[in-house]
Protein backbone atom coordinates (compact mmCIF):
# COMPACT_ATOMS: atom_id res chain seq x y z
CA UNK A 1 15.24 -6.37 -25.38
CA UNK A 2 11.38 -7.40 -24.55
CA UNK A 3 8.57 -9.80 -26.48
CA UNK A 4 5.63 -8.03 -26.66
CA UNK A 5 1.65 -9.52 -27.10
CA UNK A 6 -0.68 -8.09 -28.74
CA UNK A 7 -4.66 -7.97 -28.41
CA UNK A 8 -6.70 -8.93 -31.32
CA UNK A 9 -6.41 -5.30 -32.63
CA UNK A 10 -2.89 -5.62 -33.00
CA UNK A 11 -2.35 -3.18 -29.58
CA UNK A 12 0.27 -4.17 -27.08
CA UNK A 13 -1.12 -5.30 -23.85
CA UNK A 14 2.31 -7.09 -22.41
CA UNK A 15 5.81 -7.19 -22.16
CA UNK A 16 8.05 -9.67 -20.95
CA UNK A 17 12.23 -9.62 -20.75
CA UNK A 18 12.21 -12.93 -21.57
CA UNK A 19 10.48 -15.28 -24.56
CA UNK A 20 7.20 -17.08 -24.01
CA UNK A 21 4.45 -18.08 -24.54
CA UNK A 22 1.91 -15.46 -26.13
CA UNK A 23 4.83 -13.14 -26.05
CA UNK A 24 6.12 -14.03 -29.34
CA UNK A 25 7.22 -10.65 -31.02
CA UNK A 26 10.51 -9.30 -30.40
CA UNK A 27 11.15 -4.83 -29.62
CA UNK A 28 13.36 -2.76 -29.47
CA UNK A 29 13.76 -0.57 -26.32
CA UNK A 30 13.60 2.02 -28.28
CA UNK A 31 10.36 1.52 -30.26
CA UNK A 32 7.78 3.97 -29.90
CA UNK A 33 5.24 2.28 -29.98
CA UNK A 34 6.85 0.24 -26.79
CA UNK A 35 7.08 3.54 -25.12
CA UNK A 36 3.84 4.50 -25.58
CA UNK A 37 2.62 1.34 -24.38
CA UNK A 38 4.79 1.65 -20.88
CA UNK A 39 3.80 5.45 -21.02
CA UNK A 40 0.02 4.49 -20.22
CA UNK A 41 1.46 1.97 -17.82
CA UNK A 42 2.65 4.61 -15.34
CA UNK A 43 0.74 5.13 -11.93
CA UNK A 44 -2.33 7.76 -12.90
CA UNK A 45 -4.18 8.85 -10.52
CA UNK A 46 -6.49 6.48 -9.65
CA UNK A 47 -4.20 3.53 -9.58
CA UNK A 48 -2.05 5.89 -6.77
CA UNK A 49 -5.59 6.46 -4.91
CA UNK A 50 -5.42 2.81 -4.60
CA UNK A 51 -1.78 2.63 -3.58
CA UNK A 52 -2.17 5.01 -0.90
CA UNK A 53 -5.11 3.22 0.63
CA UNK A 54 -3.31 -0.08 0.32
CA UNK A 55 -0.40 2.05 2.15
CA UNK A 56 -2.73 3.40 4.96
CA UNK A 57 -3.27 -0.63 5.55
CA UNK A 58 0.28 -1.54 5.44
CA UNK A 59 0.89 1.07 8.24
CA UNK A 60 -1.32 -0.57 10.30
CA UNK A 61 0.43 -4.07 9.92
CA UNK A 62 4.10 -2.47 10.23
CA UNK A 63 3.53 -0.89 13.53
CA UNK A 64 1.79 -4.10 15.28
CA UNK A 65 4.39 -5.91 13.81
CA UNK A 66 6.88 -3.93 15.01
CA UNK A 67 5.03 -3.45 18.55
CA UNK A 68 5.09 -7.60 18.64
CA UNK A 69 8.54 -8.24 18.00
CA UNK A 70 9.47 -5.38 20.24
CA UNK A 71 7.03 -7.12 23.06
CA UNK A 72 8.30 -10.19 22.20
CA UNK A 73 11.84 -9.27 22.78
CA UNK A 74 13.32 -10.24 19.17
CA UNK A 75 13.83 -6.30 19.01
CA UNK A 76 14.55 -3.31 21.29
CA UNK A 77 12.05 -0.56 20.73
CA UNK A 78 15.28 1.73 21.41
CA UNK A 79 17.27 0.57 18.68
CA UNK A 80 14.94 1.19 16.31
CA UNK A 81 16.35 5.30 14.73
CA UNK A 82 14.96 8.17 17.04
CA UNK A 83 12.71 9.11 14.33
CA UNK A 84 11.05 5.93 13.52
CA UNK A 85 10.42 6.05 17.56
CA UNK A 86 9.25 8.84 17.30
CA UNK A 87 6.91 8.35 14.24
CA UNK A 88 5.60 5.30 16.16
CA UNK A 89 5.11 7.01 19.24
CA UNK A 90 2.70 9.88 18.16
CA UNK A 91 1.05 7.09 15.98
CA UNK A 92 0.37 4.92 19.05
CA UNK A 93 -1.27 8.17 20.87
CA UNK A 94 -3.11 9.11 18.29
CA UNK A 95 -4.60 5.42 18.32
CA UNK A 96 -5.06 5.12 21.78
CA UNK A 97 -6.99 8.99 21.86
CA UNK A 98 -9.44 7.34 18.49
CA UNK A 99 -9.82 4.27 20.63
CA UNK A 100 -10.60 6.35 23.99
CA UNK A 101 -12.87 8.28 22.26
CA UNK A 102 -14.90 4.96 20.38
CA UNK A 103 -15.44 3.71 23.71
CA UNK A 104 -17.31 6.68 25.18
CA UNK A 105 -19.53 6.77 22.26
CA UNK A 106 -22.06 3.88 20.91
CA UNK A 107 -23.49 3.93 17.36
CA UNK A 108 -26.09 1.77 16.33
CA UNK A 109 -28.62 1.82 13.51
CA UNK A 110 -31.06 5.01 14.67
CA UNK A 111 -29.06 6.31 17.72
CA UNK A 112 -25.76 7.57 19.11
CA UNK A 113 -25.20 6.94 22.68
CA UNK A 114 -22.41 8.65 24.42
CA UNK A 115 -21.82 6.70 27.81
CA UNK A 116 -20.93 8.28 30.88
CA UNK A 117 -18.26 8.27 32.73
CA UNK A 118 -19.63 7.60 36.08
């Protein structure tokens, strides 16, 4: 059964499973007020806007990681499940075609430049 604190206006802005300090007002599971409190808690939409982007970052790390540690011999690229190779596979050529195409072109502050080939 939780403690709960409260703001000034008597509003719950915490939990905690076990007793200290600030948190010194025993609940019931039950109470309604408790579930209304852990109600508003749940992931709305913006807080899952930012879990998704924090997610698209993640990614990023996971697959160098695992590219390292497969380079690095610590793992075998092949023992990773056929679909996780596969997942990182198409990920790694999409990268490399984003990267390709970056090079050929040249942004700065006015202009785009696309560089040629020759």
């Amino acid at each position: 059964m939780p403690y709960i604190k409260r703001d000034e206006h008597n509003r719950i802005v915490a939990f905690s499973l076990t007793e200290e300090a600030g948190f010194d007002e025993y609940s019931e599971d039950s109470s309604s007020e408790l579930q209304a409190f852990l109600q508003q808690q749940m992931v709305t939409p913006e807080k899952n806007s930012a879990l998704e982007a924090s997610d698209q970052s993640i990614i990023r790390v996971l697959e160098d990681l695992i590219m390292l540690l497969s380079d690095k011999g610590v793992i075998q690229f092949t023992e990773l499940p056929d679909e996780a190779q596969n997942k990182l596979m198409r990920r790694l050529s999409m990268r490399r075609a984003i990267n390709d195409l970056s090079d050929l072109v040249s942004i700065d502050d006015e202009t785009i430049d696309i560089k040629s080939s020759d």
